[in-house]
Structure formats: C-alpha cells, structure tokens
C-alpha atoms as a PDB file:
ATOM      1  CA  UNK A   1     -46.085 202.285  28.190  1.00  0.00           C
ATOM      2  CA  UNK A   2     -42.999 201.267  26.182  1.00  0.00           C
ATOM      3  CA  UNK A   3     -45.308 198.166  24.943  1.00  0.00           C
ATOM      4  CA  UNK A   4     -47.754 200.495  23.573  1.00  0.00           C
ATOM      5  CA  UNK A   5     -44.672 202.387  22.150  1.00  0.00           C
ATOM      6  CA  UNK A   6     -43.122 199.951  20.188  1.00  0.00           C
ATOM      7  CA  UNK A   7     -46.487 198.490  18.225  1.00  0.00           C
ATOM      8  CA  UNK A   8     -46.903 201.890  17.431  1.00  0.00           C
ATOM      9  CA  UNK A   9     -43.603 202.009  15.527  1.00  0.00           C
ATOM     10  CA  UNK A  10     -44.099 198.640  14.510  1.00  0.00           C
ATOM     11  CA  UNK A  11     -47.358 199.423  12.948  1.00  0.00           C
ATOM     12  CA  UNK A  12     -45.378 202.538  11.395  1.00  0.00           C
ATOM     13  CA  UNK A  13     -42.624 200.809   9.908  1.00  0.00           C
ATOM     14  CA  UNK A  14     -44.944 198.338   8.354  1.00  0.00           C
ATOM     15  CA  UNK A  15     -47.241 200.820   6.886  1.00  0.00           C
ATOM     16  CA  UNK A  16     -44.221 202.352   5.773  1.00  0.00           C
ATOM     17  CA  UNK A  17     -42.574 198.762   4.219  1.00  0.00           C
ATOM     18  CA  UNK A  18     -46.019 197.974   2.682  1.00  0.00           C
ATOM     19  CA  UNK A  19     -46.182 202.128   0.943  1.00  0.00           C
ATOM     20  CA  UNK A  20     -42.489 201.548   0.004  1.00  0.00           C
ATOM     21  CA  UNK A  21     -43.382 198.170  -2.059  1.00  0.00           C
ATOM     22  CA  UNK A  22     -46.742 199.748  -3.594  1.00  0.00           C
ATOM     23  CA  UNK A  23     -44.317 202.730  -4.592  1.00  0.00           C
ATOM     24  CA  UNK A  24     -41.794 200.437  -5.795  1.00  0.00           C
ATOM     25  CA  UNK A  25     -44.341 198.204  -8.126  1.00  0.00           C
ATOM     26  CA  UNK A  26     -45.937 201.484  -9.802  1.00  0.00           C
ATOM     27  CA  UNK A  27     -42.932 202.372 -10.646  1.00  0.00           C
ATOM     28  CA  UNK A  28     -41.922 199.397 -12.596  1.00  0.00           C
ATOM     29  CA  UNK A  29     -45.335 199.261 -14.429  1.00  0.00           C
ATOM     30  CA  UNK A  30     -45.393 203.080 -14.542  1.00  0.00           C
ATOM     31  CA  UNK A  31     -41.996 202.375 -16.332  1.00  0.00           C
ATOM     32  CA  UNK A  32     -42.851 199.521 -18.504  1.00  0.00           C
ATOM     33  CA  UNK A  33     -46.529 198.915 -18.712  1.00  0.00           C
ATOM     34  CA  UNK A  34     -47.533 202.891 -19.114  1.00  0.00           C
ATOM     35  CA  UNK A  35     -43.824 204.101 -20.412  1.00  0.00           C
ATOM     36  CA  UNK A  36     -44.471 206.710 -18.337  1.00  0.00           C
ATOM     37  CA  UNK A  37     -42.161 206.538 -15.371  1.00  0.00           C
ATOM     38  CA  UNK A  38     -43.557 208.684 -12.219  1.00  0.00           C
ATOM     39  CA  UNK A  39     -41.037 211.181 -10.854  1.00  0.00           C
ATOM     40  CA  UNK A  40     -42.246 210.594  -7.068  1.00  0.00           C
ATOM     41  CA  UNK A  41     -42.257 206.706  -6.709  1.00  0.00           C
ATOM     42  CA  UNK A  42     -38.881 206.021  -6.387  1.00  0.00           C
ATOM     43  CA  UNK A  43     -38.101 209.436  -3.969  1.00  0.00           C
ATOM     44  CA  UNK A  44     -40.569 208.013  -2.127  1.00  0.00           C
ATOM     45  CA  UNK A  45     -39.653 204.503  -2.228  1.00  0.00           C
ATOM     46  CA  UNK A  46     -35.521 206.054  -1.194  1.00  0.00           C
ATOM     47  CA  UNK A  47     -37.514 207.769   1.599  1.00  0.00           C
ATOM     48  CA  UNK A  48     -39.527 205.230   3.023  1.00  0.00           C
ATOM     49  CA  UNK A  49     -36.920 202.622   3.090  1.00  0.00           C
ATOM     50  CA  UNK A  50     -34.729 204.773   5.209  1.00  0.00           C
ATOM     51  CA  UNK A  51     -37.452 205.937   7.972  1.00  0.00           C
ATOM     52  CA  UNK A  52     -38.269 201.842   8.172  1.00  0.00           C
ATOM     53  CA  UNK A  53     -34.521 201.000   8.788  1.00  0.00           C
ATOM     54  CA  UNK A  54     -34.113 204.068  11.263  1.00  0.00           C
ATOM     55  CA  UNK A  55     -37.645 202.890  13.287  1.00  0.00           C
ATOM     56  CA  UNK A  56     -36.717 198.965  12.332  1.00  0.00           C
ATOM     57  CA  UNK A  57     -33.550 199.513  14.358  1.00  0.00           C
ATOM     58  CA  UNK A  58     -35.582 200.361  17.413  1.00  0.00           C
ATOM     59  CA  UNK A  59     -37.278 197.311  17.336  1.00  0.00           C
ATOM     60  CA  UNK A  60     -34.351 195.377  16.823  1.00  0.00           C
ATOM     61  CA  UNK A  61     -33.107 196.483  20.055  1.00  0.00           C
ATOM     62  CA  UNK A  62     -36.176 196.438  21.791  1.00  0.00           C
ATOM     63  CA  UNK A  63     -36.090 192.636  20.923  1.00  0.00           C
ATOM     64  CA  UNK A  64     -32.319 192.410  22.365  1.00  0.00           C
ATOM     65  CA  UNK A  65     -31.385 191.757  18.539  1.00  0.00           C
ATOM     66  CA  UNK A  66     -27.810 193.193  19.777  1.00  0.00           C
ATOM     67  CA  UNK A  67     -24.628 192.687  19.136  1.00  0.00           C
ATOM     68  CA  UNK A  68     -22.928 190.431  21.825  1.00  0.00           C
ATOM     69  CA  UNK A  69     -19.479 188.984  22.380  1.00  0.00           C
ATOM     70  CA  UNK A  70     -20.887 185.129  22.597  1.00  0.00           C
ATOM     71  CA  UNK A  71     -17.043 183.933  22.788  1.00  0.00           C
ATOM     72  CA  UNK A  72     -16.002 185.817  26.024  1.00  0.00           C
ATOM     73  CA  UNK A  73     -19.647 185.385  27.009  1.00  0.00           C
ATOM     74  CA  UNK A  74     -19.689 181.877  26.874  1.00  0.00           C
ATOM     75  CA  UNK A  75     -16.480 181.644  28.904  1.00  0.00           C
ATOM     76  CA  UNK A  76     -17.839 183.606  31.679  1.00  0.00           C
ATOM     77  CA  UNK A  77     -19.548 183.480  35.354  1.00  0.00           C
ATOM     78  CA  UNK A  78     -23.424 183.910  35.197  1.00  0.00           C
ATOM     79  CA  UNK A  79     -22.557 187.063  37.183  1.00  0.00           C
ATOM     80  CA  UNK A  80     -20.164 188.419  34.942  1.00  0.00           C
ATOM     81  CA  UNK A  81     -22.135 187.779  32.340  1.00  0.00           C
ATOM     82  CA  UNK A  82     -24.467 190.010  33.915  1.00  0.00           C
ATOM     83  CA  UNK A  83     -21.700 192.607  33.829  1.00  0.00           C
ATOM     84  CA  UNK A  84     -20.541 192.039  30.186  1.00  0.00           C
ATOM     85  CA  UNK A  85     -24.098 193.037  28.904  1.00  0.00           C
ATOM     86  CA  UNK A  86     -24.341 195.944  30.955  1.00  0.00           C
ATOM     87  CA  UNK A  87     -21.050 197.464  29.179  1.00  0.00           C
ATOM     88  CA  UNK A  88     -22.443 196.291  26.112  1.00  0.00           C
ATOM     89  CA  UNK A  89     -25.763 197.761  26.378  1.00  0.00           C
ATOM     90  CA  UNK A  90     -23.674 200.839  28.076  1.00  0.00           C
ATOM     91  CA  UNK A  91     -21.586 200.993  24.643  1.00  0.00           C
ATOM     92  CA  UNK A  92     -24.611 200.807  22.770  1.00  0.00           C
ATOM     93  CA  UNK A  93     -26.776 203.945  24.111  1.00  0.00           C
ATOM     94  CA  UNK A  94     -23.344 206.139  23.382  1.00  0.00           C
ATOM     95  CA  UNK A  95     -23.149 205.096  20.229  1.00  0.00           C
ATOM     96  CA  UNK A  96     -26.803 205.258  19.581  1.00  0.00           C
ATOM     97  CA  UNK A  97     -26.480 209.068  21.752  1.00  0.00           C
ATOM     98  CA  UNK A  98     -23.793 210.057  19.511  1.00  0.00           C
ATOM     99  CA  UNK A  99     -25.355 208.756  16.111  1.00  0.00           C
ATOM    100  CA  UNK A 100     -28.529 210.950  16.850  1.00  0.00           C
ATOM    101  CA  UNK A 101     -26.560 213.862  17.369  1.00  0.00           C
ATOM    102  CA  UNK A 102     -24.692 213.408  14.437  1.00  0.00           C
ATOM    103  CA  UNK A 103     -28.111 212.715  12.463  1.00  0.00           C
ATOM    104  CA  UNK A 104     -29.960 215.951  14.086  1.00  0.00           C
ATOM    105  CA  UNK A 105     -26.703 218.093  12.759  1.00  0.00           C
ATOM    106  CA  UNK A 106     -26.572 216.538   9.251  1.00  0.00           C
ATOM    107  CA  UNK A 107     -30.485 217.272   9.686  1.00  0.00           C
ATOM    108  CA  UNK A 108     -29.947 221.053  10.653  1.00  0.00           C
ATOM    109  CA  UNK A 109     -27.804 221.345   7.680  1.00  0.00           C
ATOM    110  CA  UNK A 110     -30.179 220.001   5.123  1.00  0.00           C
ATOM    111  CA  UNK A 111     -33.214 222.061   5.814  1.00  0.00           C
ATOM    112  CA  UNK A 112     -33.127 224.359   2.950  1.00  0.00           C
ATOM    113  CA  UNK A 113     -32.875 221.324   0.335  1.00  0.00           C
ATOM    114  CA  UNK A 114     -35.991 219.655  -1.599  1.00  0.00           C
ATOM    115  CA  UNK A 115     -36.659 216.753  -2.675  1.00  0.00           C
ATOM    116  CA  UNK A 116     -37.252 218.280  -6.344  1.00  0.00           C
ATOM    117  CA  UNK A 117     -39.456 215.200  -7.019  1.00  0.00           C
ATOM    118  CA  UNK A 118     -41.900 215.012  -3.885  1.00  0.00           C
ATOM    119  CA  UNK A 119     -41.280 219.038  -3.443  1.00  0.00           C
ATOM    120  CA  UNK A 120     -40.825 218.621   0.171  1.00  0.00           C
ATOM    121  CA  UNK A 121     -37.284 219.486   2.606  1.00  0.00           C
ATOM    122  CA  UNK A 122     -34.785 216.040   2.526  1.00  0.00           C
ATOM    123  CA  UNK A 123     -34.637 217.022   5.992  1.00  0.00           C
ATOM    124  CA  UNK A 124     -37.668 214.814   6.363  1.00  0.00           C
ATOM    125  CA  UNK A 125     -35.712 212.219   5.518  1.00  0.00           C
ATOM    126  CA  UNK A 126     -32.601 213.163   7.225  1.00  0.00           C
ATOM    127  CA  UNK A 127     -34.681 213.303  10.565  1.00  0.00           C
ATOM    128  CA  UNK A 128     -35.738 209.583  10.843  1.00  0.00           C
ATOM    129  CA  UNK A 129     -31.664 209.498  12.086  1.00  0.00           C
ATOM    130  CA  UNK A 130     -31.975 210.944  15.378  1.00  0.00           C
ATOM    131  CA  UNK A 131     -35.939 209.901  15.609  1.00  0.00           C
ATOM    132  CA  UNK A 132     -34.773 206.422  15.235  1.00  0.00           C
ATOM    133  CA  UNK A 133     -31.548 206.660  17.414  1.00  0.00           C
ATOM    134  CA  UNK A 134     -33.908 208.486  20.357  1.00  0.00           C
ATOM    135  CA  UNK A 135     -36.178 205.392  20.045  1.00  0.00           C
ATOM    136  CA  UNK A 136     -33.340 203.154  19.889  1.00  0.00           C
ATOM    137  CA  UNK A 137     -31.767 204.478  23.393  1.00  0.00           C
ATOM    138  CA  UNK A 138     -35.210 203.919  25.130  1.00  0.00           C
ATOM    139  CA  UNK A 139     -35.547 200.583  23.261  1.00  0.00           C
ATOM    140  CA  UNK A 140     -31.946 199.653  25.177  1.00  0.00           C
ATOM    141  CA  UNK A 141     -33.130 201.454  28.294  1.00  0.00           C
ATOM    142  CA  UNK A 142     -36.031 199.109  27.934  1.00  0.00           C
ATOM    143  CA  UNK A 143     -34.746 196.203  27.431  1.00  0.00           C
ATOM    144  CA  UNK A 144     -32.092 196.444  30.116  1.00  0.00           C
ATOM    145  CA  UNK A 145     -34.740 197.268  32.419  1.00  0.00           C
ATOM    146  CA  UNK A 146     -36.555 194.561  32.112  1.00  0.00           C
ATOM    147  CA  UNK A 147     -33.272 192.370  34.586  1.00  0.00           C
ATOM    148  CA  UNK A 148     -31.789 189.445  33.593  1.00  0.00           C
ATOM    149  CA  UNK A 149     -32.828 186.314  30.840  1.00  0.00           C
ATOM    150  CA  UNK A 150     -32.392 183.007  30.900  1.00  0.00           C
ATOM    151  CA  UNK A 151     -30.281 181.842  28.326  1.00  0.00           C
ATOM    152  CA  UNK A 152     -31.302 179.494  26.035  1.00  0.00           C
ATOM    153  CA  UNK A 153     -28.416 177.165  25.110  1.00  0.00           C
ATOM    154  CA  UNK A 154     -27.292 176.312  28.526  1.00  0.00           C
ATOM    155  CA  UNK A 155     -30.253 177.122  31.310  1.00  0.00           C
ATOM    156  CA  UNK A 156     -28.261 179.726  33.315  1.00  0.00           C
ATOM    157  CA  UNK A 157     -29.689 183.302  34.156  1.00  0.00           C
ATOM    158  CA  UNK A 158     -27.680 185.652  32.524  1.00  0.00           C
END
C-alpha cells in the first residue's frame, strides 16, 4: 500500500515541478516577449514550489535520504548500529510530529487571507506543511519497517 502511496506523490510532485517551470517560463516571456507580465504565474510558481518541497520531503525519507551520524556510526557494533538508527528515525517522526502541528496552526491562522493574485485562501499553501510532515512520518514509519540494510561501504547488516 505505501508503494502505491508514494508514486502517487511522486507523480504529484512532478506534475507539480513540471506546472511550476511552465508557470515560471510564461512569465518571463509574458514579461519580455508580450510586456505584459501575468499576475498569477509567479503566485503560482511560489505555490507550487512549496507543495513539491513539502511532498519531495516525503520521498526523501521514504528513500532513507536521512540525516545520519556516519562518524559514531562507523565506530559502532552492527547491533548498535541497529540502535543508533532507531533513535534517529525516533528523533525524526517528533520532529516531523511537531513540524506538522506547527504547520496545521500557522494554517488555522491563515484561512481568512487570499492570494490577491490567484484569488484563492494562502492557506492552500500553508497546508502542504502538515500534509507533507503526515506523509513524511509514514514515509519514516515505512522505511523503518521495512528491518535492517546492508550497508554498502563495508558489507555488514546494519
């Protein structure tokens, strides 16, 4: 299920990557070509940017893109190595927990503010915080799951 998951985002964020470059490129020949710069393209642009960072972050951890300790992992026991990425994935998911609930309140907040270009709430924007940070936790959960890998510089299970 999480496979089908995370194409889904993938597919999202590079919909939303590709709409953000198209945005991007009318706007400079909108600007230069036309001299008749469009209001929308570069809310839009500001917009889709940030939901493909906030959904690119899930797939980042997905991936195990994480941040590790490789010093005081490489000085370790396979078994405590084991141990050191289970309170680094631990740190992770609270910080991840606590950034979405800081994202759904600065959300809550913004609801009564537009966009005055695309006429729409910036709490559409706002929201890809704790959307992203929700998929980011099960991304972790995920990936922790899945046990163990074998390491790739030295052959030992980690």
């Amino acid at each position: 299920m999480d496979r089908t998951l995370f194409r889904f985002i993938s597919l999202v964020t590079q919909l939303l990557i590709v709409s953000s470059v198209a945005a991007a490129f009318y706007q400079v020949i909108a600007r230069f070509v036309l001299e008749s710069p469009a209001d929308w393209s570069e809310a839009w642009t500001r917009a889709s940017l940030i939901w493909t960072v906030m959904l690119g972050v899930a797939l980042a951890f997905r991936q195990g893109a994480m941040l590790s300790v490789e010093m005081l992992h490489s000085m370790l026991a396979p078994r405590n190595k084991r141990w050191l990425e289970h309170v680094i994935l631990s740190i992770s998911v609270c910080f991840l927990g606590f950034m979405a609930w800081a994202g759904g309140q600065m959300t809550w907040r913004v609801r009564f503010q537009t966009m005055p270009s695309l006429d729409v709430s910036i709490s559409w924007v706002y929201i890809s915080i704790p959307i992203g940070m929700v998929l980011a936790i099960v991304a972790v959960v995920s990936f922790w799951a899945e046990g163990p890998r074998v390491a790739t510089v030295d052959d030992t299970v980690i």
